[in-house]
N, C-alpha and C. Protein backbone atom coordinates (compact mmCIF):
# COMPACT_ATOMS: atom_id res chain seq x y z
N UNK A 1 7.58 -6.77 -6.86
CA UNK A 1 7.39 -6.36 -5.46
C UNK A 1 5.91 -6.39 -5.12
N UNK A 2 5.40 -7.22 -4.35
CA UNK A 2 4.13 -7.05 -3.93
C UNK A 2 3.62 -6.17 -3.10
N UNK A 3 4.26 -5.13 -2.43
CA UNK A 3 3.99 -3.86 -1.78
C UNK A 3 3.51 -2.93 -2.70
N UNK A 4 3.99 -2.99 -4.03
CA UNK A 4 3.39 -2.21 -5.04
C UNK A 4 2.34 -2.62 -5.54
N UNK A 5 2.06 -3.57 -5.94
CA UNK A 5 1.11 -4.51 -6.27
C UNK A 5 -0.12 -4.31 -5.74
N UNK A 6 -0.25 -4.28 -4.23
CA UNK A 6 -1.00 -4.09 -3.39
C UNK A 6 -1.09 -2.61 -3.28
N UNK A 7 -0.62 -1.81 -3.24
CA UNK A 7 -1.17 -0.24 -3.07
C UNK A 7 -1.64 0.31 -4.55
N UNK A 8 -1.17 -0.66 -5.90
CA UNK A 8 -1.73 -0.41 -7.14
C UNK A 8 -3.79 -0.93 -6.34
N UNK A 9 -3.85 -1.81 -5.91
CA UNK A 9 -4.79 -2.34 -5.76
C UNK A 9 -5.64 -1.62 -5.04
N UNK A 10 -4.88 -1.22 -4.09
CA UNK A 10 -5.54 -0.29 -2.72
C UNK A 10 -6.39 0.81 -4.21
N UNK A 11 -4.99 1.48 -4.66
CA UNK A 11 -5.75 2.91 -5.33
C UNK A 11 -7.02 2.71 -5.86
N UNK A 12 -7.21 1.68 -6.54
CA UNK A 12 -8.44 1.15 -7.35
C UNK A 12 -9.74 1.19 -6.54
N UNK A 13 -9.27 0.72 -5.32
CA UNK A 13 -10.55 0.37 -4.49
C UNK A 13 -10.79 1.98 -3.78
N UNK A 14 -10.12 2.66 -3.72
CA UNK A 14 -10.08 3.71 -2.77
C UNK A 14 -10.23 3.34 -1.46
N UNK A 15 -9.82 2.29 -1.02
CA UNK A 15 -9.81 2.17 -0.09
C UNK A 15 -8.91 3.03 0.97
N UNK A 16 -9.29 3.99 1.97
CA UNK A 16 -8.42 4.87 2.48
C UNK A 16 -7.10 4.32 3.96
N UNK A 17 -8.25 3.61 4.63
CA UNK A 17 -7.77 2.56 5.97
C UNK A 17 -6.86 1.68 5.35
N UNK A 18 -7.13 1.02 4.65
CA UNK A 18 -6.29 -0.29 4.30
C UNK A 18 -5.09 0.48 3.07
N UNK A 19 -5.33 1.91 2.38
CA UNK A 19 -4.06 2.16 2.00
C UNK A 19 -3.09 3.05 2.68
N UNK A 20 -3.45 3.42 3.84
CA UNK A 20 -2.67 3.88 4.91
C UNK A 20 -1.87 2.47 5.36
N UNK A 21 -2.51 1.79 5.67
CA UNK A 21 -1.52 0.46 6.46
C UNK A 21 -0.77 -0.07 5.11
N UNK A 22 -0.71 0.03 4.21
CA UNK A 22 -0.02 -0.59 2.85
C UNK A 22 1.15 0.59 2.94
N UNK A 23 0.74 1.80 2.91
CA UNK A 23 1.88 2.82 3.02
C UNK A 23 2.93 3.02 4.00
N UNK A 24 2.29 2.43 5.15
CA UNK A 24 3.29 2.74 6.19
C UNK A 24 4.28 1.51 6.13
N UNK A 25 3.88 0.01 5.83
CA UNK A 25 4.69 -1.52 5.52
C UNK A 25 5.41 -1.06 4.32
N UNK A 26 5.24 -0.15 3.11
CA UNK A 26 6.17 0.15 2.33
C UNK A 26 7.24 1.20 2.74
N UNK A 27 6.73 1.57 3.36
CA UNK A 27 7.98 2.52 4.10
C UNK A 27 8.93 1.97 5.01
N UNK A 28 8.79 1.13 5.50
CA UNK A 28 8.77 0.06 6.53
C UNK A 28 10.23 -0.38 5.72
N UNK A 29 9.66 -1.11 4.67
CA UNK A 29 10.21 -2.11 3.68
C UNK A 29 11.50 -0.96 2.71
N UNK A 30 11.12 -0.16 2.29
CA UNK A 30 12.05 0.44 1.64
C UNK A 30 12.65 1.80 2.36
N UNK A 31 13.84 2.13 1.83
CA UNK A 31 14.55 2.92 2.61
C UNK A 31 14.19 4.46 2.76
């Protein structure tokens, strides 16, 4: 799953903006 993939990635960076928008497309995406 690349939604995980990508918020594994987000955490690393701490990126806060860009792991809000990763969180909300996984929510999006799963039930």
């Amino acid at each position: 799953m690349r939604a995980v993939r990508q918020t594994s990635v987000c955490a690393k960076r701490e990126v806060g903006g860009v792991c809000q928008q990763i969180q909300m497309l996984g929510d999006k995406v799963l039930p």
